[in-house]
C-alpha atoms as a PDB file:
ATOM      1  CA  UNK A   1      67.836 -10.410  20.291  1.00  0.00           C
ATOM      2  CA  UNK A   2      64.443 -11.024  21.572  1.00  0.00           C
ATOM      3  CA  UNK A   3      62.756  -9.430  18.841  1.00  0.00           C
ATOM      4  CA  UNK A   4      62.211 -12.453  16.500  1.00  0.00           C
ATOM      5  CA  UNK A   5      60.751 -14.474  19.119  1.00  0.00           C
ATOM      6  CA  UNK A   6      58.309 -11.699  20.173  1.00  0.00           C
ATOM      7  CA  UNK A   7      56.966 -10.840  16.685  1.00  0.00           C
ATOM      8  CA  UNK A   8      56.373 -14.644  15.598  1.00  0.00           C
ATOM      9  CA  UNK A   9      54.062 -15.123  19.638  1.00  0.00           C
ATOM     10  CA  UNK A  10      52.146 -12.236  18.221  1.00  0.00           C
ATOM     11  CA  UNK A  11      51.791 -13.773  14.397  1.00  0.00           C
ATOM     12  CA  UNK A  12      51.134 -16.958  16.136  1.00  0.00           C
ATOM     13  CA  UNK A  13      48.718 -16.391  18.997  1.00  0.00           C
ATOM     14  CA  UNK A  14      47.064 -13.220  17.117  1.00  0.00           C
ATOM     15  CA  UNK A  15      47.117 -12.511  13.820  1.00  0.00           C
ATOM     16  CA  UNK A  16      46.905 -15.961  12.385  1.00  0.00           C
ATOM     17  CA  UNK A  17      43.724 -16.957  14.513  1.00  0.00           C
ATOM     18  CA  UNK A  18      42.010 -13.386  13.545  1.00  0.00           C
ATOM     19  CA  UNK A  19      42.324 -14.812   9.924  1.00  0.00           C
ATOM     20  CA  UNK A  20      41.034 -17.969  11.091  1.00  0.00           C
ATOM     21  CA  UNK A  21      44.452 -20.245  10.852  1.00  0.00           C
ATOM     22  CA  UNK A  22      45.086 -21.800  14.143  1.00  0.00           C
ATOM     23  CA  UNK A  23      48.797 -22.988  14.012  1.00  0.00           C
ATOM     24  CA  UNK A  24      47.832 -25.029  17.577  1.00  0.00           C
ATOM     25  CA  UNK A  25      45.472 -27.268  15.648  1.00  0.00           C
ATOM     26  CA  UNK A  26      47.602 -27.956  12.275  1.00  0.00           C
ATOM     27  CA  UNK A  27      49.918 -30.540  11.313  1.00  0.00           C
ATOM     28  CA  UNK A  28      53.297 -31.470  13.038  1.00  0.00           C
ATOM     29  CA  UNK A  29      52.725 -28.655  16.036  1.00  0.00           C
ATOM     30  CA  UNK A  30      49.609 -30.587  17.124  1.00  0.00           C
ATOM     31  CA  UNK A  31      51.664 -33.898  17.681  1.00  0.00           C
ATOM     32  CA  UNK A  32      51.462 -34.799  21.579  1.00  0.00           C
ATOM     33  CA  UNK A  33      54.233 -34.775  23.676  1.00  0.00           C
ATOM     34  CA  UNK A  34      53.251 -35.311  27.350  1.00  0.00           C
ATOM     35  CA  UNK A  35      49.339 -35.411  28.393  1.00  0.00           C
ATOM     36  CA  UNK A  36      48.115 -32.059  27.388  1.00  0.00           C
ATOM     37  CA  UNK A  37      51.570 -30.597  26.266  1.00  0.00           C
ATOM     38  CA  UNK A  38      51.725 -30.456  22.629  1.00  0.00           C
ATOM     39  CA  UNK A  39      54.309 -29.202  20.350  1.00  0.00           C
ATOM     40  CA  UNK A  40      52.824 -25.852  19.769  1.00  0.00           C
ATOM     41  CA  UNK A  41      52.305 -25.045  23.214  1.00  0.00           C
ATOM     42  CA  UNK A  42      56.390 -25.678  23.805  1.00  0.00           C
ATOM     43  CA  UNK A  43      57.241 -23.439  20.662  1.00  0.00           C
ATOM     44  CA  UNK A  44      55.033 -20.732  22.685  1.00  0.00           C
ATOM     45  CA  UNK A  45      56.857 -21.513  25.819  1.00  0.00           C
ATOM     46  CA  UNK A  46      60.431 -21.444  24.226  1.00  0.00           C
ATOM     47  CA  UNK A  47      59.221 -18.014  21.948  1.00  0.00           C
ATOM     48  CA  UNK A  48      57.836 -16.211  25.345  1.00  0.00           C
ATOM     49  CA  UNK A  49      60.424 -17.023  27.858  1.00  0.00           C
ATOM     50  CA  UNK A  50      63.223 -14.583  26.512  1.00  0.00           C
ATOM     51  CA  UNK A  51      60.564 -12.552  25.785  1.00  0.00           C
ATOM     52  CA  UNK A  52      59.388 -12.342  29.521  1.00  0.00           C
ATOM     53  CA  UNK A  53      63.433 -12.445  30.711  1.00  0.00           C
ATOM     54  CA  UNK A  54      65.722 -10.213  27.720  1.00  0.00           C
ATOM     55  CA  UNK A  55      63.324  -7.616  26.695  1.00  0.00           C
ATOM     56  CA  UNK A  56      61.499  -7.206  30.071  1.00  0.00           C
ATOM     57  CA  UNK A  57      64.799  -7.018  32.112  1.00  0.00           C
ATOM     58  CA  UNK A  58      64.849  -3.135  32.226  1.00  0.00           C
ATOM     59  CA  UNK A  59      61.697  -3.250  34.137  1.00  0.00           C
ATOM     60  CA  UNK A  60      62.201  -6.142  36.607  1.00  0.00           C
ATOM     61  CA  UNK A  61      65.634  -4.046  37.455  1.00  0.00           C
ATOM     62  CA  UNK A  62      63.847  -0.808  37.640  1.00  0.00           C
ATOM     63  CA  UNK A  63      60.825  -2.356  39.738  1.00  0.00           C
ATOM     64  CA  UNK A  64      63.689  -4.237  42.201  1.00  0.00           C
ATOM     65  CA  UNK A  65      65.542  -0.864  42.593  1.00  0.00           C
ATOM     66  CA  UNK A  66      61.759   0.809  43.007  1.00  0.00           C
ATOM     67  CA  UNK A  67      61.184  -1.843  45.903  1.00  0.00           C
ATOM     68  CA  UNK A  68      64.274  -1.537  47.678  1.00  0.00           C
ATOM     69  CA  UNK A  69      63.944   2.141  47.711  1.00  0.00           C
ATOM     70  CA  UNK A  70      60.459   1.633  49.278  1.00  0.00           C
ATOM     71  CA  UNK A  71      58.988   3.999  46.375  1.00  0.00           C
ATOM     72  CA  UNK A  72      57.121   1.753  44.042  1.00  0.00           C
ATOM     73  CA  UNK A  73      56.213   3.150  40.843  1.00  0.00           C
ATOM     74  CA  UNK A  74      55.141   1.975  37.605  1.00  0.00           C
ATOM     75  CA  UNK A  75      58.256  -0.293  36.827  1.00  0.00           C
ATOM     76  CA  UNK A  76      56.856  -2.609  39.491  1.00  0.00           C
ATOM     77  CA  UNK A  77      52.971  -3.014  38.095  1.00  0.00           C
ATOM     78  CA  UNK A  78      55.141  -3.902  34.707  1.00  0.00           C
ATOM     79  CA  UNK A  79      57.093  -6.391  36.174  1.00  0.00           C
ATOM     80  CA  UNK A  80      54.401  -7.763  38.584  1.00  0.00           C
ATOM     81  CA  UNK A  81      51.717  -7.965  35.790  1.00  0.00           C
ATOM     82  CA  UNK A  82      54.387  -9.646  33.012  1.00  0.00           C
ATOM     83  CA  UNK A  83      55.855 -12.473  35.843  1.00  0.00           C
ATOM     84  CA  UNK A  84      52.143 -12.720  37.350  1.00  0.00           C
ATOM     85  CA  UNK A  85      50.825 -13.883  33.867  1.00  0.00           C
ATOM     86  CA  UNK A  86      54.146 -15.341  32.622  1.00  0.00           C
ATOM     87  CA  UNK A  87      54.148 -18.328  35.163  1.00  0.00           C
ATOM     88  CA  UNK A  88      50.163 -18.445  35.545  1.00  0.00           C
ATOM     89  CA  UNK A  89      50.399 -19.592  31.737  1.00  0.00           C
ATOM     90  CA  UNK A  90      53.660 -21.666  32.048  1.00  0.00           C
ATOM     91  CA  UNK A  91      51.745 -23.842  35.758  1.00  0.00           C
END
């Protein structure tokens, strides 16, 4: 389910601007919405959100059962880390 989304972030945001094709800077995707919010950086936002929330579920359960226990492990860097730069990106 979240699998399309996640491979076209990394086509957009990686391998196209290694090969020197920046979709942010192209065409319709560059058209302005709101200030600094242009249509690319919404199709990033709408591609990464069930990105951050389907596929990264397992660990955000894991790291909440980790913290209630009072035994955090490894599930709670994961989770930490993702949400930490998920909503640093997104404010």
């Amino acid at each position: 389910l979240a699998m399309p989304p996640a491979i076209l972030m990394f086509t957009s945001t990686i391998v196209l601007p290694s090969f020197g094709m920046d979709l942010g800077e192209s065409g319709c995707l560059s058209y302005s919405i709101h200030h600094s919010v242009d249509v690319y950086i919404l199709l990033i936002l709408v591609l990464s959100t069930p990105v951050q929330f389907v596929v990264a579920r397992r660990f955000h359960a894991a790291a909440f059962k980790a913290i209630k226990r009072k035994s955090p492990n490894m599930d709670v860097l994961v989770s930490i880390a993702t949400n930490t730069s998920y909503f640093y990106s997104t404010g």
